[in-house]
Protein backbone atom coordinates (compact mmCIF):
# COMPACT_ATOMS: atom_id res chain seq x y z
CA UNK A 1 -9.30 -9.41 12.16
CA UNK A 2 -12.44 -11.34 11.21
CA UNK A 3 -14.17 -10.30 13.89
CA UNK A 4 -13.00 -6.37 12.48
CA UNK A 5 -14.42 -7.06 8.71
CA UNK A 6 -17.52 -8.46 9.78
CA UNK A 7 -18.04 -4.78 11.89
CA UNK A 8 -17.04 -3.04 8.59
CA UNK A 9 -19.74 -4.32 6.53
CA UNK A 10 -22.41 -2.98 8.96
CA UNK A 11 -22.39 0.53 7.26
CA UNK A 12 -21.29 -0.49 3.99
CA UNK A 13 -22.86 1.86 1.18
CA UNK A 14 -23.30 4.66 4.02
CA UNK A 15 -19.75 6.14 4.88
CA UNK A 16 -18.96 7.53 1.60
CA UNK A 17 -16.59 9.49 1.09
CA UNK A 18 -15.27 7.37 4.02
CA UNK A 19 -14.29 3.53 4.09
CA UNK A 20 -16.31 1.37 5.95
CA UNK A 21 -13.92 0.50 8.29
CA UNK A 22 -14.06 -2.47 11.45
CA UNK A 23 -11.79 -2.44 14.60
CA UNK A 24 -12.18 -4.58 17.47
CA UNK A 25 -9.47 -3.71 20.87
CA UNK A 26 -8.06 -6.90 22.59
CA UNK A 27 -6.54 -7.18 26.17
CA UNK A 28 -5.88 -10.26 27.19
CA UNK A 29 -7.11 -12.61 24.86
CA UNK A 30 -10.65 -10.68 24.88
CA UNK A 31 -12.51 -8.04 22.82
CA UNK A 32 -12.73 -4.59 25.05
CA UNK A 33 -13.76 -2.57 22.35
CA UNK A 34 -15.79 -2.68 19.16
CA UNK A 35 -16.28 -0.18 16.25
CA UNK A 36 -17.53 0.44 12.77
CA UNK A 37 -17.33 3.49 10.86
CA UNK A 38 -20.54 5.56 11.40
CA UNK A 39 -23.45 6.44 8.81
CA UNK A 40 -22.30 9.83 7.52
CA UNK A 41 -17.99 8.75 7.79
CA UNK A 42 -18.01 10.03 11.27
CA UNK A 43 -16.79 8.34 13.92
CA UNK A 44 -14.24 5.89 12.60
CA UNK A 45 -14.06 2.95 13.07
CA UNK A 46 -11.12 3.02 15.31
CA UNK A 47 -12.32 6.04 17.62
CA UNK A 48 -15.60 3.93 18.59
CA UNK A 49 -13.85 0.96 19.79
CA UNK A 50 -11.76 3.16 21.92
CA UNK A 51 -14.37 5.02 23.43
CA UNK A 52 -16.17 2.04 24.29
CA UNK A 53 -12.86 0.43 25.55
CA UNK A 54 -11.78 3.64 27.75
CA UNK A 55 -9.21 2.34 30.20
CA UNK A 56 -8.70 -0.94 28.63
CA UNK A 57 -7.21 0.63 25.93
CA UNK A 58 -4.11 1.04 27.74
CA UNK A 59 -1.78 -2.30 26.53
CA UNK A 60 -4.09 -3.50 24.14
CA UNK A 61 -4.01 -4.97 20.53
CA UNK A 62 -5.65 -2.65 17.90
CA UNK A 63 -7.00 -4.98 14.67
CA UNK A 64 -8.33 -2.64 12.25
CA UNK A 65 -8.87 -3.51 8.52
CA UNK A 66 -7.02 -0.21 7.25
CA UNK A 67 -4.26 2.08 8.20
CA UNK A 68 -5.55 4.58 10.96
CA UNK A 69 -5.45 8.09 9.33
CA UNK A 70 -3.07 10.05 9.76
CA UNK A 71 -4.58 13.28 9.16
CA UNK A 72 -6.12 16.18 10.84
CA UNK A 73 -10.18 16.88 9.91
CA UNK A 74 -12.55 19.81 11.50
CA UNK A 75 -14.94 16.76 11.76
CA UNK A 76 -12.51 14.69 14.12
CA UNK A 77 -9.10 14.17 15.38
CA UNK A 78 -6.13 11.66 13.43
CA UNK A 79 -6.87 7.75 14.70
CA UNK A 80 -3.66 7.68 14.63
CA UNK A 81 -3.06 9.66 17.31
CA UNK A 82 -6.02 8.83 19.46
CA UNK A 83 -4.13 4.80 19.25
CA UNK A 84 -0.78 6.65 20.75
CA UNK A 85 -2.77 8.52 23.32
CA UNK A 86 -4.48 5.57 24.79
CA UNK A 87 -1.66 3.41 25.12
CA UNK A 88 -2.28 0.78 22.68
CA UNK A 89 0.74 -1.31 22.19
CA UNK A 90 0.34 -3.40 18.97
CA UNK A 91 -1.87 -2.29 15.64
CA UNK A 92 -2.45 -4.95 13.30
CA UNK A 93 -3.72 -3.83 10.16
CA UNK A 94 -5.24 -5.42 7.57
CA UNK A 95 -4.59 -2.81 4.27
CA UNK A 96 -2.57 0.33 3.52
CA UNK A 97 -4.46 3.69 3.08
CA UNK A 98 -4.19 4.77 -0.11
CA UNK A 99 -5.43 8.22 1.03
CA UNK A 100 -2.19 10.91 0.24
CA UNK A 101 -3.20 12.26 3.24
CA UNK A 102 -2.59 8.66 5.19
CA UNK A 103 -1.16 6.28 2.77
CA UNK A 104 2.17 4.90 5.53
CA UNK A 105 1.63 8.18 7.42
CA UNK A 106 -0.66 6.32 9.77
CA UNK A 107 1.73 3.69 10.12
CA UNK A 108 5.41 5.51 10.73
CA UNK A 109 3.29 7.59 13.58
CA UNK A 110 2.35 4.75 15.42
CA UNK A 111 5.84 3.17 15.24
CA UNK A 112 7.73 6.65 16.06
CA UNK A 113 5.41 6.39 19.36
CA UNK A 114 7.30 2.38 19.91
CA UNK A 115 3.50 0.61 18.90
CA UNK A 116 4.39 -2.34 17.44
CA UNK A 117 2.65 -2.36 14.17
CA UNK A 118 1.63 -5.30 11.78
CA UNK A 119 0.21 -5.17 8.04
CA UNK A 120 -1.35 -7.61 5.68
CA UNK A 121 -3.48 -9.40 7.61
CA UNK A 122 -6.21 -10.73 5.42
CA UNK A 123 -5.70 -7.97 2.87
CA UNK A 124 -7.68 -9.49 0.40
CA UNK A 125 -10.80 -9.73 2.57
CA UNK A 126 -10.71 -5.79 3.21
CA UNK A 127 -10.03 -5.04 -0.42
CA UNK A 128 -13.33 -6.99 -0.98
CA UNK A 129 -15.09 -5.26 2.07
CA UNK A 130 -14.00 -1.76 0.97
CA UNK A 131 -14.13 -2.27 -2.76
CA UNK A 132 -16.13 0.94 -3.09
CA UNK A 133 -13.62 3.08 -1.43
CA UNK A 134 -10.92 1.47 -3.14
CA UNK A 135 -12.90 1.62 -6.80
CA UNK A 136 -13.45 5.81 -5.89
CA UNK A 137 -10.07 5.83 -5.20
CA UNK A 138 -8.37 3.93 -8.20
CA UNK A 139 -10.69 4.45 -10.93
CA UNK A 140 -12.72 8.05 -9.66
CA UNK A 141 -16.05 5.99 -10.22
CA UNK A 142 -18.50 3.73 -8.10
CA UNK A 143 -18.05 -0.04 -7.39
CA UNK A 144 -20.77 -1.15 -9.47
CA UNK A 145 -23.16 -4.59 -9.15
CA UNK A 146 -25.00 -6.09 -11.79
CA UNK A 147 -28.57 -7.64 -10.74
CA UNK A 148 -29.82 -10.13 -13.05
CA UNK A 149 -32.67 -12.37 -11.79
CA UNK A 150 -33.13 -15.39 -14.88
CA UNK A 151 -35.31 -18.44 -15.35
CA UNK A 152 -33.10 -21.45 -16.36
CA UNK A 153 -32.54 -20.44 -20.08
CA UNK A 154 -31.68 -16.60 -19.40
CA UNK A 155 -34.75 -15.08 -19.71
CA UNK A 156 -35.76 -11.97 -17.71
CA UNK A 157 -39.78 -11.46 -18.59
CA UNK A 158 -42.66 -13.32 -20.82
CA UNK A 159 -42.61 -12.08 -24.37
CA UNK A 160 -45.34 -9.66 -22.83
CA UNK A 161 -42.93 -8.34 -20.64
CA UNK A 162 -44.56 -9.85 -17.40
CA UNK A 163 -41.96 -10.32 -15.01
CA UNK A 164 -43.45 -10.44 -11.57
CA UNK A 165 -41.74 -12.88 -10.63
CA UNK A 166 -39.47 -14.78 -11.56
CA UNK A 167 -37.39 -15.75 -8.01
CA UNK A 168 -38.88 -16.66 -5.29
CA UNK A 169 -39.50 -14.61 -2.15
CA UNK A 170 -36.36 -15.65 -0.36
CA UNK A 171 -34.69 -14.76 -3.03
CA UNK A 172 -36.04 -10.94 -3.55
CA UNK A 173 -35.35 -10.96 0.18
CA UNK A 174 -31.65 -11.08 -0.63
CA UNK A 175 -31.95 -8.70 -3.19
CA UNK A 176 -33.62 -5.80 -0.76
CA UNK A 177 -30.43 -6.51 1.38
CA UNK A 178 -28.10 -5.79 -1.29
CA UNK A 179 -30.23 -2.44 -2.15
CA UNK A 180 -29.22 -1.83 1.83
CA UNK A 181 -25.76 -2.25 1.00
CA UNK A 182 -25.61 0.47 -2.10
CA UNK A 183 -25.77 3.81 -1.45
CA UNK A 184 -27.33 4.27 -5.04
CA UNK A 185 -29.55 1.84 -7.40
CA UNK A 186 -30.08 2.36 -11.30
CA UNK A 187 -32.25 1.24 -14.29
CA UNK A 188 -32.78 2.53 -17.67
CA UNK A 189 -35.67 4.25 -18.96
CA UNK A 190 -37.40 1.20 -20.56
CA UNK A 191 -37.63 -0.07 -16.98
CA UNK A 192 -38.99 2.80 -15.53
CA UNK A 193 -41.57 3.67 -18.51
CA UNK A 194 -42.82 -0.14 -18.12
CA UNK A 195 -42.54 -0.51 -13.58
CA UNK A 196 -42.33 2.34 -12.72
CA UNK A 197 -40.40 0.83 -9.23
CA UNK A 198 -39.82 1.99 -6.22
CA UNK A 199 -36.48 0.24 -5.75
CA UNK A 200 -37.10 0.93 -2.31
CA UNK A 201 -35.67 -1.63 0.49
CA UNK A 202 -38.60 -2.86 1.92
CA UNK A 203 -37.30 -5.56 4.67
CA UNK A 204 -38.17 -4.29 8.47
CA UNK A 205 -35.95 -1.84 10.23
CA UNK A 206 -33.85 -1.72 7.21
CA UNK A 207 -36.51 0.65 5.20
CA UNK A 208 -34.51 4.18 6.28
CA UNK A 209 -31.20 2.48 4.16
CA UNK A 210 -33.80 2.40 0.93
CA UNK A 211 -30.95 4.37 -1.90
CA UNK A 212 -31.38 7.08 -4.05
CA UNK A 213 -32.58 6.25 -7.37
CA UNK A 214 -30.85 7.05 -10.61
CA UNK A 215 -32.36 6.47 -14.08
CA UNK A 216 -30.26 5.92 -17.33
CA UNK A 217 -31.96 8.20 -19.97
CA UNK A 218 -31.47 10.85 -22.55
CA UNK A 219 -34.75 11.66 -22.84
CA UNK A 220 -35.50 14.91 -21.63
CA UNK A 221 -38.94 14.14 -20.19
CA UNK A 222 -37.69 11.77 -17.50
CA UNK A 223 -36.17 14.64 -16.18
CA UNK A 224 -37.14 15.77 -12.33
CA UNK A 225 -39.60 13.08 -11.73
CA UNK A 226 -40.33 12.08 -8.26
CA UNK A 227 -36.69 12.60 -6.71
CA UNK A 228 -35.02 10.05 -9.40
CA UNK A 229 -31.85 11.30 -10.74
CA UNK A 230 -31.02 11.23 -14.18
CA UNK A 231 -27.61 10.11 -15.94
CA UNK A 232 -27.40 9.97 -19.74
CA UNK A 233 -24.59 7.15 -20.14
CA UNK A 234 -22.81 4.66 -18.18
CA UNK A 235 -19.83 6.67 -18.00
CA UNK A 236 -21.48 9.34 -16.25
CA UNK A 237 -21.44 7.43 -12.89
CA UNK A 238 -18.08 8.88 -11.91
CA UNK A 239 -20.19 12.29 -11.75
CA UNK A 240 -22.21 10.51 -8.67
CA UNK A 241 -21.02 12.49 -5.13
CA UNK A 242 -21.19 10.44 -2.42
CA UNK A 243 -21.92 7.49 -4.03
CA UNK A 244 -18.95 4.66 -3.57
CA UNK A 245 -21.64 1.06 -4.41
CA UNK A 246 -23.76 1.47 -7.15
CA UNK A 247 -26.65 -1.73 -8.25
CA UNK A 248 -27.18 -1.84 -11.84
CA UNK A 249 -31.15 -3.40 -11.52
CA UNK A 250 -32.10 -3.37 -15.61
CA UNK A 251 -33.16 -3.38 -17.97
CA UNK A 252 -31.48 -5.78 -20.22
CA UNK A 253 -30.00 -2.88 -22.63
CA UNK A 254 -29.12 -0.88 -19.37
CA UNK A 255 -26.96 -4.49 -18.02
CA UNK A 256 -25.47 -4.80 -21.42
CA UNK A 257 -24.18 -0.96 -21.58
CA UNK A 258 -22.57 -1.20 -18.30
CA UNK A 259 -21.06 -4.47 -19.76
CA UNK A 260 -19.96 -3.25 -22.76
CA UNK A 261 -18.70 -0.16 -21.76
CA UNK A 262 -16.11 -2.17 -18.57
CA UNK A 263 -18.04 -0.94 -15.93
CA UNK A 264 -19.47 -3.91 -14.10
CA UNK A 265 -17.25 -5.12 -10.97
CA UNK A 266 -19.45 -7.71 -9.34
CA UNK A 267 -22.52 -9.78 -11.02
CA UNK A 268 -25.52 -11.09 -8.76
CA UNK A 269 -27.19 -14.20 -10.80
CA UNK A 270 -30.11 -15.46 -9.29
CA UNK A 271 -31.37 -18.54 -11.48
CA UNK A 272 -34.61 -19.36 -11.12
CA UNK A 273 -35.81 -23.28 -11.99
CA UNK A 274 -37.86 -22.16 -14.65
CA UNK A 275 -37.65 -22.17 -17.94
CA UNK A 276 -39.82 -19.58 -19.89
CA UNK A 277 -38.67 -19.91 -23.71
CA UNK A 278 -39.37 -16.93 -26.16
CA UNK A 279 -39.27 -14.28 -23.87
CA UNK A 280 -37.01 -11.60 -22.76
CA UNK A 281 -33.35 -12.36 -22.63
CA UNK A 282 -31.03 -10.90 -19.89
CA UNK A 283 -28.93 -9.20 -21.74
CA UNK A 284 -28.77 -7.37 -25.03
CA UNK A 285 -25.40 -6.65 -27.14
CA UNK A 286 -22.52 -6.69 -25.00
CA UNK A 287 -19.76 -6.17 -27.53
CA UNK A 288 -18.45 -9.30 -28.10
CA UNK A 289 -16.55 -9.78 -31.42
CA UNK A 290 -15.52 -13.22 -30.77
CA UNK A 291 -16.23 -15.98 -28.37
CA UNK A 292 -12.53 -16.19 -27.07
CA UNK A 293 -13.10 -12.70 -25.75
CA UNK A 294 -15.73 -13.93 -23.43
CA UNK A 295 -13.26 -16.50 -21.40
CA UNK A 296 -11.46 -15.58 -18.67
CA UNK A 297 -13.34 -12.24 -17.33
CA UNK A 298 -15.32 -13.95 -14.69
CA UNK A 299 -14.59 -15.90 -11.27
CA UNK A 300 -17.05 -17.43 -9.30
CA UNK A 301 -16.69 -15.71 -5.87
CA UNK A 302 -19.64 -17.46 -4.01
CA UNK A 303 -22.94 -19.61 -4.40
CA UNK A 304 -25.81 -20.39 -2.78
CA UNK A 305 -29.58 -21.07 -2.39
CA UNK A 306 -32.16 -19.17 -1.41
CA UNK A 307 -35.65 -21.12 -1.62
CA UNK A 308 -35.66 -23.23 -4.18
CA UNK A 309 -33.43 -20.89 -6.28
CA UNK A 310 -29.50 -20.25 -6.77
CA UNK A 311 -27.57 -17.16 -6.25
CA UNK A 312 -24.05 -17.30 -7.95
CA UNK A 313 -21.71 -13.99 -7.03
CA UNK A 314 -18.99 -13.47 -10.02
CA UNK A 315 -16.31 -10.95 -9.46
CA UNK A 316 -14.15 -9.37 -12.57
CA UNK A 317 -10.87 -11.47 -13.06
């Protein structure tokens, strides 16, 4: 199943509407067949290992890190048929489907055809690989990601509003491969008026995965300009088609909206070892009332360092 998750993240924030499924085929203690869900949703994850399996699908051990569909689509046939029809014997799944048009349909198929069938392995690593899905699915909006890149003392930019830069370069590295990850990327309008950026994904062979770009404005004259889309409050985001990751990049108004208004799933925090003083803080109001309120909505998911600086990955409690 690990081997299965790590294949799912390969096309993470491009398979929407789809989950970014992994599936790996065993026979005899050994992989025979690998797949991902494709750019696009199409194949699944479960009809590329198969294919690249052929014959050795017959008695094997399916690990996939959600319920095969069980439905019928002009764009490809049910996975869980395709499992019956090549013999596999055992289907160990990681998470239910909650799809209407799967959610345990996948599963009492493959048992009716006498496939032994497991669930719950390492759920909680698939609900964090296919958070998106699951976020579109529970909620009807984006996963969203906050980007904040600080000095020491929480400061985004010089009082001038130079902020280039404040990590270092293996640091903005990481932060191109999370705009590969995210099928869409926003800032407000203060941002754009002052950077005008690109917010392009400029790390080679990963350039094509670059997202689209959506600005947080009401001003009418940001409108149209050079592809950007436009979105007049945070709560908008559930308009978004196709769009199941969403990075939050700035400004610091634009990171506190999201925040106040609930909307912030995961938080990026790469600390720099400077300290800069007067300048720009990260964040503006965030809604607070009291400082009890701010306890408890954080947990530290991961940390690490990139050059000489720290990255620190907080999930919502």
């Amino acid at each position: 199943m690990g081997a299965a998750l790590g294949l799912s993240e390969r096309t993470r924030g491009r398979t929407a509407p789809n989950p970014n499924v992994g599936c790996v085929l065993v026979q005899h203690g050994r992989i025979v067949g690998r797949g991902w869900t494709q750019a696009g949703g199409r194949p699944h994850a479960e009809a590329m290992a198969l294919a690249e399996a052929g014959e050795k699908s017959r008695g094997a051990t399916c690990c996939v890190t959600l319920e095969p569909c069980a439905h019928l689509s002009p764009r490809g046939p049910a996975c869980a048929d395709l499992l019956v029809a090549a013999g596999v014997v055992r289907v160990v799944i990681a998470l239910g489907d909650p799809d209407p048009r799967t959610n345990g349909q996948g599963v009492a198929r493959l048992r009716d055809a006498g496939i032994e069938v497991e669930e719950g392995i390492a759920e909680e690593a698939a609900r964090a690989a296919m958070a998106g899905f699951l976020t579109r699915r529970a909620k009807g909006r984006p996963f969203v990601t906050l980007k904040l890149a600080t000095s020491l003392d929480g400061r985004i930019a010089l009082e001038s509003g130079e902020s280039r830069w404040i990590t270092g370069p293996e640091a903005r590295a990481h932060a191109h491969l999370e705009r590969a990850r995210h099928e869409a990327i926003l800032v407000g309008g203060r941002t754009w008026e002052v950077d005008r950026p690109k917010l392009d994904v400029r790390l080679p062979g990963l350039e094509p995965r670059s997202p689209r770009r959506i600005l947080l404005s009401r001003h009418p004259r940001f409108r149209g300009d050079d592809g950007w889309e436009l979105l007049g409050a945070p709560s908008d985001i559930v308009h978004l088609e196709g769009v199941d990751h969403l990075l939050v990049e700035g400004g610091a108004e634009t990171a506190a909206a999201f925040l106040r208004e609930g909307l912030v799933d995961r938080l990026l925090l790469y600390r720099a070892p400077i300290l800069i003083g007067s300048g720009k803080p990260a964040l503006g109001d965030i809604g607070l009332s009291d400082l009890a309120a701010a306890h408890g909505r954080w947990r530290l998911g991961d940390t690490r360092m990139l050059g000489s600086d720290r990255l620190e990955v907080y999930a919502t409690s």
